[in-house]
C-alpha atoms as a PDB file:
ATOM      1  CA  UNK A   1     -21.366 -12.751 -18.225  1.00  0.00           C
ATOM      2  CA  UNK A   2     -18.562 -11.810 -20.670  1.00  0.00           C
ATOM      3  CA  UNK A   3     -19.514 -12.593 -24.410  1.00  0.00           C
ATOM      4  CA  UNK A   4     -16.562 -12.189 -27.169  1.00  0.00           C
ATOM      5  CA  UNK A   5     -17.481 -12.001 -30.806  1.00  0.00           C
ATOM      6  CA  UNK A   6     -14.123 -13.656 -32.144  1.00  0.00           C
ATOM      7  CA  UNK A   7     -11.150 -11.322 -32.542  1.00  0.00           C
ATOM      8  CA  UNK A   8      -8.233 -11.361 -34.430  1.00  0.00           C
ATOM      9  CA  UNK A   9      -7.404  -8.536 -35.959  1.00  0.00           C
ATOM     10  CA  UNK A  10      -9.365  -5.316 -37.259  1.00  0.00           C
ATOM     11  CA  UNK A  11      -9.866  -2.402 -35.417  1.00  0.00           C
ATOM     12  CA  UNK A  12      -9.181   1.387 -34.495  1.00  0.00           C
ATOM     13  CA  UNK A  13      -8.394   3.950 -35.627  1.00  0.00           C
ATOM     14  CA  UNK A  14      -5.079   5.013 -36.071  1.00  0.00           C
ATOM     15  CA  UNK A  15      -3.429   7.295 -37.871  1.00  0.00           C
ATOM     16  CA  UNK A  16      -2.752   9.644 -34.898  1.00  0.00           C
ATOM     17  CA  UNK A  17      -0.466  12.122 -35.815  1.00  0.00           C
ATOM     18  CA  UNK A  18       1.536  14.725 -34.757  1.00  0.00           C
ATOM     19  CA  UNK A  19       2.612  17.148 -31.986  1.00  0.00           C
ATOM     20  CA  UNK A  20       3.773  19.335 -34.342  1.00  0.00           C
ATOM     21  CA  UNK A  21       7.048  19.488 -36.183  1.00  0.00           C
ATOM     22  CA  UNK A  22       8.581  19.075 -39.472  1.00  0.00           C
ATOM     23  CA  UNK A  23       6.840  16.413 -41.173  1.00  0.00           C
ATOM     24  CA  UNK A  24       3.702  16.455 -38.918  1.00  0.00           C
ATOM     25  CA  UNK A  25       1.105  16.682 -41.970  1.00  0.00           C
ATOM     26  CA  UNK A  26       2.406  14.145 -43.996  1.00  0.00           C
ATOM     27  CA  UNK A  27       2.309  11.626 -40.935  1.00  0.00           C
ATOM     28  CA  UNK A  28      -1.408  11.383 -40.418  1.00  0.00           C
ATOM     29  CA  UNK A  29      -2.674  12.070 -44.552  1.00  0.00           C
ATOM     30  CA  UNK A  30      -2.898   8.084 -44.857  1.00  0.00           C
ATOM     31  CA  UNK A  31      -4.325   5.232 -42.684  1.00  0.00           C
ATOM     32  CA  UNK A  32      -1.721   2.111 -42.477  1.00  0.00           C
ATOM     33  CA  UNK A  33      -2.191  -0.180 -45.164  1.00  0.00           C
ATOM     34  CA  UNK A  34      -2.964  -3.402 -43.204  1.00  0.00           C
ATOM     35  CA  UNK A  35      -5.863  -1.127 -41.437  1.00  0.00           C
ATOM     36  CA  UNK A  36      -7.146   0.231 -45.032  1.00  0.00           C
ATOM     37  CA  UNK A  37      -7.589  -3.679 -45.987  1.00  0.00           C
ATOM     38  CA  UNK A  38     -10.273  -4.076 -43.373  1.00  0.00           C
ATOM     39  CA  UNK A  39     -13.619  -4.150 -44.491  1.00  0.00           C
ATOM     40  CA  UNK A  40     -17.174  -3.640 -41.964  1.00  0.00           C
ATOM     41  CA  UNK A  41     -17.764  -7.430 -42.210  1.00  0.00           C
ATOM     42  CA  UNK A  42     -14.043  -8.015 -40.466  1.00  0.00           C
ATOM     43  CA  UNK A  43     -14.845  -5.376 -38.047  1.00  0.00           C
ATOM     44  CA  UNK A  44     -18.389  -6.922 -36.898  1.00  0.00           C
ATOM     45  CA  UNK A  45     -16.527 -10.418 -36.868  1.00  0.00           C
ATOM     46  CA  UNK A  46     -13.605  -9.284 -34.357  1.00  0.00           C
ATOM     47  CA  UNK A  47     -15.095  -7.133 -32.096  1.00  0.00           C
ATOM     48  CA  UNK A  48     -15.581  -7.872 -28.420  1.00  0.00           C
ATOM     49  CA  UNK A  49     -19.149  -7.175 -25.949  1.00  0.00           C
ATOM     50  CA  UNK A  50     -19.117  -7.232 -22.397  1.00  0.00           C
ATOM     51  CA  UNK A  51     -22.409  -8.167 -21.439  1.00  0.00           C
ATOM     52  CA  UNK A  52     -22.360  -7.808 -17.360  1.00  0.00           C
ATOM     53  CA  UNK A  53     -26.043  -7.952 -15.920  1.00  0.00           C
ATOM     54  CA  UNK A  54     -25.291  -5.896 -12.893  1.00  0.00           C
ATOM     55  CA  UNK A  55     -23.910  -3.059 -15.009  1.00  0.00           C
ATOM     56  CA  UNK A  56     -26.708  -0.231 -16.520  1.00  0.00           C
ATOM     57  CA  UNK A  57     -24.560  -0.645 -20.101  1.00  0.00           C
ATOM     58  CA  UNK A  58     -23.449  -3.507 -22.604  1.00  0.00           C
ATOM     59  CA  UNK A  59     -20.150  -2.615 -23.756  1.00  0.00           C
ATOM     60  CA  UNK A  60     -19.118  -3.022 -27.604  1.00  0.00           C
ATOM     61  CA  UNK A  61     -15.631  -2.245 -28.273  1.00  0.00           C
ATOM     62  CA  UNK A  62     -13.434  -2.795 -31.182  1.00  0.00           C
ATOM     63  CA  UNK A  63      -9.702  -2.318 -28.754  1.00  0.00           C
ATOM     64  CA  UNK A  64      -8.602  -5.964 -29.752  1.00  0.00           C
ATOM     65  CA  UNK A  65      -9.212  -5.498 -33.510  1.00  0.00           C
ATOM     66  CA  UNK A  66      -6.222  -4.217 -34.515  1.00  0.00           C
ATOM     67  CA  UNK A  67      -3.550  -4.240 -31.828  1.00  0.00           C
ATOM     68  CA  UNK A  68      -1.040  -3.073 -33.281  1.00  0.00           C
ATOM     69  CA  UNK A  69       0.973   0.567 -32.365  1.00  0.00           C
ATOM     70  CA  UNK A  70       2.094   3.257 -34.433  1.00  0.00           C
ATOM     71  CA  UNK A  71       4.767   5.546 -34.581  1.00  0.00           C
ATOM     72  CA  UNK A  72       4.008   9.277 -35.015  1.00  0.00           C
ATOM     73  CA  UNK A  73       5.576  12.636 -34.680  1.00  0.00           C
ATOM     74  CA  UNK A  74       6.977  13.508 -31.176  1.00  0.00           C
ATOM     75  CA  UNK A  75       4.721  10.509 -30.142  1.00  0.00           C
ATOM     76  CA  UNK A  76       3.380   6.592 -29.864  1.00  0.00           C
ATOM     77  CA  UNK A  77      -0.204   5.587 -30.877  1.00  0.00           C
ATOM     78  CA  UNK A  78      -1.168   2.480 -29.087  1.00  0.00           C
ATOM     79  CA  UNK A  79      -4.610   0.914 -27.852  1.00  0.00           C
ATOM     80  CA  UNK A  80      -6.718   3.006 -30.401  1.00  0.00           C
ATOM     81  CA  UNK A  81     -10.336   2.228 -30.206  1.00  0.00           C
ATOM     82  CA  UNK A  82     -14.396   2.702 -30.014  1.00  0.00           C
ATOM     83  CA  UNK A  83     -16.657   1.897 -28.169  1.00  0.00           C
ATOM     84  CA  UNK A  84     -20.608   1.925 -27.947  1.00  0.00           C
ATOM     85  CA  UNK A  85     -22.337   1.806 -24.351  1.00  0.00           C
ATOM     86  CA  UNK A  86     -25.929   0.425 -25.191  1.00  0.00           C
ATOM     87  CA  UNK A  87     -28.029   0.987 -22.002  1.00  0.00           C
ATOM     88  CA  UNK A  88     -29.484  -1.733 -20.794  1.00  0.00           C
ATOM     89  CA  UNK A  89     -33.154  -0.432 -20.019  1.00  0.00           C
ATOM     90  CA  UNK A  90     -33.706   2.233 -22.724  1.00  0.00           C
ATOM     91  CA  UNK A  91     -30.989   0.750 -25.656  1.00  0.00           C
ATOM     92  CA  UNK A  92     -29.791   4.501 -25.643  1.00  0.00           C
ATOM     93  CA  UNK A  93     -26.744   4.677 -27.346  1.00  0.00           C
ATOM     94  CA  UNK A  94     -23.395   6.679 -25.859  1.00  0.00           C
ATOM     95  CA  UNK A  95     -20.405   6.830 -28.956  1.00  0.00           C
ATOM     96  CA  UNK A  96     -17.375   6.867 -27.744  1.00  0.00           C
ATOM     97  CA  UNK A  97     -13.626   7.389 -29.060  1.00  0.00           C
ATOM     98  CA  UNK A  98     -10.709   6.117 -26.920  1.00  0.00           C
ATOM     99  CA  UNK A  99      -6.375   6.414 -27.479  1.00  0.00           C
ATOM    100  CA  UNK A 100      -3.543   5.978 -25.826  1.00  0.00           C
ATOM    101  CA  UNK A 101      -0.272   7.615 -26.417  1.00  0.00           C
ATOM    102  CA  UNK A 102       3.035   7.729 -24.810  1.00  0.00           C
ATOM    103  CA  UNK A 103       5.320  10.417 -25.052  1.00  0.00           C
ATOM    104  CA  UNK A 104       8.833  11.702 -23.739  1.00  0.00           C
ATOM    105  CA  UNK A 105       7.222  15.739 -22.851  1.00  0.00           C
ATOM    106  CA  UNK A 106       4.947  16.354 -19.715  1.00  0.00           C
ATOM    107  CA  UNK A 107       3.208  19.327 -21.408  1.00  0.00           C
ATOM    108  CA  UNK A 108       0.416  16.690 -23.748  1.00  0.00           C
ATOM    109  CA  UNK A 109      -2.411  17.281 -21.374  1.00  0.00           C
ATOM    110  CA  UNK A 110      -5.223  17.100 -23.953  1.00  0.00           C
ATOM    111  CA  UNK A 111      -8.418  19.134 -22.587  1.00  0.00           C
ATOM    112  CA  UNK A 112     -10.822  18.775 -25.903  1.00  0.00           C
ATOM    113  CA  UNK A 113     -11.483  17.570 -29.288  1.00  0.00           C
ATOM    114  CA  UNK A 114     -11.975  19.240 -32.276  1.00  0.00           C
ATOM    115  CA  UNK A 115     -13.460  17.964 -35.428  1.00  0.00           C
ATOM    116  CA  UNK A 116     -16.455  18.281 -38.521  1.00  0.00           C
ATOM    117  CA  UNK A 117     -19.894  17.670 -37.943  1.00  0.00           C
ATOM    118  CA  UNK A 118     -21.813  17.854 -41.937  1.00  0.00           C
ATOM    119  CA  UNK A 119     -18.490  19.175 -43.110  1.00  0.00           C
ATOM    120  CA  UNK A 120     -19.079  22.126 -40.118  1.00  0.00           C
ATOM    121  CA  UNK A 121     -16.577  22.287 -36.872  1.00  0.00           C
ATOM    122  CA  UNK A 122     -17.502  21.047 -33.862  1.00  0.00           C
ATOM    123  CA  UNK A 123     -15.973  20.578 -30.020  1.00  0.00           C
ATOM    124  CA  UNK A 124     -16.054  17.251 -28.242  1.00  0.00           C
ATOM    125  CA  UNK A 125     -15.483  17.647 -24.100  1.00  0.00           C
ATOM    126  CA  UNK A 126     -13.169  14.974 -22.846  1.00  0.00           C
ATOM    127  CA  UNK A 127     -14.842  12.312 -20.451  1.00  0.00           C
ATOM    128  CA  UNK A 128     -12.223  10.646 -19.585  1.00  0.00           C
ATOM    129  CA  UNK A 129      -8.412  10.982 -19.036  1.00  0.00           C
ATOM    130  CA  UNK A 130      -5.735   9.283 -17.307  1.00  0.00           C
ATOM    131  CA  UNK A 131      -1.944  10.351 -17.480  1.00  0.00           C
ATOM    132  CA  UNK A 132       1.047   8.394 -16.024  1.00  0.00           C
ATOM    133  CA  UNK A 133       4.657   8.339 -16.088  1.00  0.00           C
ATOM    134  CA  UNK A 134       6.861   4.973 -17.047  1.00  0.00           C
ATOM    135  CA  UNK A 135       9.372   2.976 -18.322  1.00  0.00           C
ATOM    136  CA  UNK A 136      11.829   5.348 -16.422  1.00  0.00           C
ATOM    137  CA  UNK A 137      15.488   4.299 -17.389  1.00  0.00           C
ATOM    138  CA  UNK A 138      18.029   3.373 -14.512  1.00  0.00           C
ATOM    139  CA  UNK A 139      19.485   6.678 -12.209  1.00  0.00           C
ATOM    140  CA  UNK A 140      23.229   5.804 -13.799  1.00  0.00           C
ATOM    141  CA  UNK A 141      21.094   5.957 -17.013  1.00  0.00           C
ATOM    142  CA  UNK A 142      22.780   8.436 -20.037  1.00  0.00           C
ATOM    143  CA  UNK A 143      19.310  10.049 -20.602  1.00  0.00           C
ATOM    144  CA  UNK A 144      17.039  10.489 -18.070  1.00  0.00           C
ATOM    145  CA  UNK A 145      13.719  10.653 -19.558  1.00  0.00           C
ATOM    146  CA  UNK A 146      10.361   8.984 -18.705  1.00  0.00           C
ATOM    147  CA  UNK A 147       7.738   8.079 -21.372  1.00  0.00           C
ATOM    148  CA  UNK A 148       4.590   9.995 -20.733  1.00  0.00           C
ATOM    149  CA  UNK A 149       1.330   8.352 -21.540  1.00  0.00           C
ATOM    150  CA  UNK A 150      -2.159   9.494 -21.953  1.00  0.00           C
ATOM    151  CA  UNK A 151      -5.416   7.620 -21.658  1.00  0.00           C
ATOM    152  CA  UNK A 152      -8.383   9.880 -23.223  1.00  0.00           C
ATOM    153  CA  UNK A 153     -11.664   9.515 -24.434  1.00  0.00           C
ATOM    154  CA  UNK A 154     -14.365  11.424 -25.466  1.00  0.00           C
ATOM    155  CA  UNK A 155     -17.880  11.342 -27.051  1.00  0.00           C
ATOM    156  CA  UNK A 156     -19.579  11.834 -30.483  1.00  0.00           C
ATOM    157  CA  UNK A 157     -23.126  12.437 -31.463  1.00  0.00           C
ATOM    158  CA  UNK A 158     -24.832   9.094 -33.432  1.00  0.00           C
ATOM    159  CA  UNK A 159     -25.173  11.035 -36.357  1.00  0.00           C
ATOM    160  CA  UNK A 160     -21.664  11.492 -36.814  1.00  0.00           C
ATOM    161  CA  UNK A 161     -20.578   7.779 -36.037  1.00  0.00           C
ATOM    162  CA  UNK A 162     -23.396   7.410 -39.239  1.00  0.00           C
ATOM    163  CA  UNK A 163     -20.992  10.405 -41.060  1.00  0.00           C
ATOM    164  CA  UNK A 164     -17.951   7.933 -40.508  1.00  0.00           C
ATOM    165  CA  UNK A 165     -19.666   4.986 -41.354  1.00  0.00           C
ATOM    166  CA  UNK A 166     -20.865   6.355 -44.472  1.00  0.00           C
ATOM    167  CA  UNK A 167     -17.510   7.724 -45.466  1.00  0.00           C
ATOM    168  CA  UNK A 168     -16.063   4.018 -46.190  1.00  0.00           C
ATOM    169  CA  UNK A 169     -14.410   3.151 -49.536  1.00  0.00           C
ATOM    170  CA  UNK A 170     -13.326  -0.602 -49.619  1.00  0.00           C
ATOM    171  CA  UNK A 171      -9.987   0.101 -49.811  1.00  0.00           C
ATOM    172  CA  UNK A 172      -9.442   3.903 -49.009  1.00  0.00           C
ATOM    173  CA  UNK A 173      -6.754   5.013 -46.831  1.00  0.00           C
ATOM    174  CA  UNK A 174      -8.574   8.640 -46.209  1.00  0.00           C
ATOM    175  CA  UNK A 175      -9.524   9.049 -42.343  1.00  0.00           C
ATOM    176  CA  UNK A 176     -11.565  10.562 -40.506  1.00  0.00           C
ATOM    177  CA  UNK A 177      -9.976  13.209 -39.490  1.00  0.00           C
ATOM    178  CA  UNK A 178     -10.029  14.740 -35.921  1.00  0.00           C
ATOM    179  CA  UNK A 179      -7.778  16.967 -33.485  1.00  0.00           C
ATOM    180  CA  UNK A 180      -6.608  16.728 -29.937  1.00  0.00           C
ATOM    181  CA  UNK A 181      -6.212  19.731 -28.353  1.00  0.00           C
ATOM    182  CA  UNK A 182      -3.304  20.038 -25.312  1.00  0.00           C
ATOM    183  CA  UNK A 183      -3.393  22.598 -22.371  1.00  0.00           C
ATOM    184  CA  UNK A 184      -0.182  23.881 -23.458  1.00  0.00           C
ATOM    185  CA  UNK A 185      -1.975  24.524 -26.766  1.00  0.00           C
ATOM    186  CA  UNK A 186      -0.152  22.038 -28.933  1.00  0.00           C
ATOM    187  CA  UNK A 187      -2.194  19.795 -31.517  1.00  0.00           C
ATOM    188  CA  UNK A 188      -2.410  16.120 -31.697  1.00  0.00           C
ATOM    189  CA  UNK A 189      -3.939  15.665 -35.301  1.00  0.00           C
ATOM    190  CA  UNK A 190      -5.403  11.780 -35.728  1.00  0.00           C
ATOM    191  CA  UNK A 191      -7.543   9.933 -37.745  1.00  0.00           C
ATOM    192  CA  UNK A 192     -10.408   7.105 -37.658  1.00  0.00           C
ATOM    193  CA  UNK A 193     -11.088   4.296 -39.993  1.00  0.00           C
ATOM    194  CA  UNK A 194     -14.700   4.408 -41.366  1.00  0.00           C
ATOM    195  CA  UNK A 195     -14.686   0.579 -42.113  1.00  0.00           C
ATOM    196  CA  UNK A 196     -14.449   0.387 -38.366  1.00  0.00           C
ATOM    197  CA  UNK A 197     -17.309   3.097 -37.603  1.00  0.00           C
ATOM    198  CA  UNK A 198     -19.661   0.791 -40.275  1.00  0.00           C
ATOM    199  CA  UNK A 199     -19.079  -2.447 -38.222  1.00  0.00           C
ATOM    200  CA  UNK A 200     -19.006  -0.972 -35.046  1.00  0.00           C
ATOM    201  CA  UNK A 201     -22.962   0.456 -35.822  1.00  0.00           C
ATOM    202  CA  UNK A 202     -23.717  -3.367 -37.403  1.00  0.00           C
ATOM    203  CA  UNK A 203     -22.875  -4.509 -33.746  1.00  0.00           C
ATOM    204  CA  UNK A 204     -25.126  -2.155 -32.327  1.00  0.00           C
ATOM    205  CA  UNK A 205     -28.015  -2.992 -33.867  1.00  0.00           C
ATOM    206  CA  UNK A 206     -27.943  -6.088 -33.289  1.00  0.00           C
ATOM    207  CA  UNK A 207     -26.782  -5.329 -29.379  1.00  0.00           C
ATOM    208  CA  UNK A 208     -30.225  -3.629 -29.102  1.00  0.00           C
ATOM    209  CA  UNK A 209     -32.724  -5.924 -30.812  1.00  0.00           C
ATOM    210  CA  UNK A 210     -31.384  -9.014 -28.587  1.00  0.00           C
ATOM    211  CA  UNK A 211     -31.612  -6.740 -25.358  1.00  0.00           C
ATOM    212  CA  UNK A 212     -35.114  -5.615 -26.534  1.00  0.00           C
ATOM    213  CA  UNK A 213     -36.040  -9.234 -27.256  1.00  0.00           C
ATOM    214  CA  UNK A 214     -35.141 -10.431 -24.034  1.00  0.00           C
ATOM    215  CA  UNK A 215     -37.128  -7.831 -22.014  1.00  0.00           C
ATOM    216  CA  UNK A 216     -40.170  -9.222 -23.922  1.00  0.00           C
END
């Protein structure tokens, strides 16, 4: 069975910014404006659960919260989200962080995650990647470039989902800050709304008493 919480519009992160360049820091310092307006109470109303008995996880993801794209340095931010996979049997918790982003260089291979853990760095792996050319312009086309894009996600610790969550100001455009790191060595610095963190964990809790309840 697939089970929606009603969605319309606050999620992700965003605030993805840069490959580098001129300009890079000052394009990630902020979240949007629309996405600082979100509280945790919009979050836990909009966000979506797959609930599919023949699969070992309930899904809780926040990807049609706010669908809405960004552009950043050398670089698109698009389909910015988290998730939670609650395990059916033990209600073990696995945090996720997903983004996509589409670029015009072949060279953004991201292999790992950087980021503060208690105000300490720490290294996230990445579990997941996909990377694809498209939107390729016509042969007799002036410029021949394809847009890149980049699927990647990767995994926190609970206690630093808890670190986001705790981080919310109503109003605050500060992220939570975190970088992508490429094969090629370049940086992809980005940034995650707490608000969305705090709502996300609401979800959760509730995800795991109703599974609990039923098995009784």
């Amino acid at each position: 069975m697939r089970r929606f919480v009603p969605a319309a519009f606050a999620s992700a992160c965003l605030v993805l910014a840069a490959f580098g360049g001129v300009g890079a820091a000052h394009a990630y310092e902020k979240l949007p404006r629309s996405l600082a307006k979100v509280t945790p109470a919009d979050v836990v109303e909009r966000i979506r659960i797959e609930d599919e008995p023949l699969e070992p996880h309930i899904l809780v993801s926040t990807d049609q919260a706010w669908p809405r794209g960004r552009s950043i340095v050398g670089a698109h931010a698009a389909d910015v989200h988290l998730r939670a996979l609650v395990d059916r049997q033990s209600g073990a918790v696995r945090w996720q962080v997903w983004h996509e982003l589409v670029y015009d260089r072949s060279s953004r291979h991201v292999v790992g995650v950087d980021y503060h853990d208690a105000g300490e760095p720490a290294q996230a792996d990445i579990v997941a990647a996909q990377h694809w050319v498209g939107d390729c312009p016509a042969t007799d086309a002036i410029h021949h470039a394809c847009n890149r894009y980049a699927r990647v996600a990767f995994e926190l610790p609970g206690h630093v989902v808890e670190e986001i969550a705790a981080a919310y100001t109503h109003g605050s455009r500060e992220p939570w800050r975190l970088s992508f790191k490429g094969r090629d060595g370049s940086a992809i610095t980005g940034g995650l709304a707490p608000a969305e963190a705090a709502g996300l964990i609401d979800v959760v809790a509730k995800v795991r008493r109703d599974a609990g309840a039923a098995k009784r």
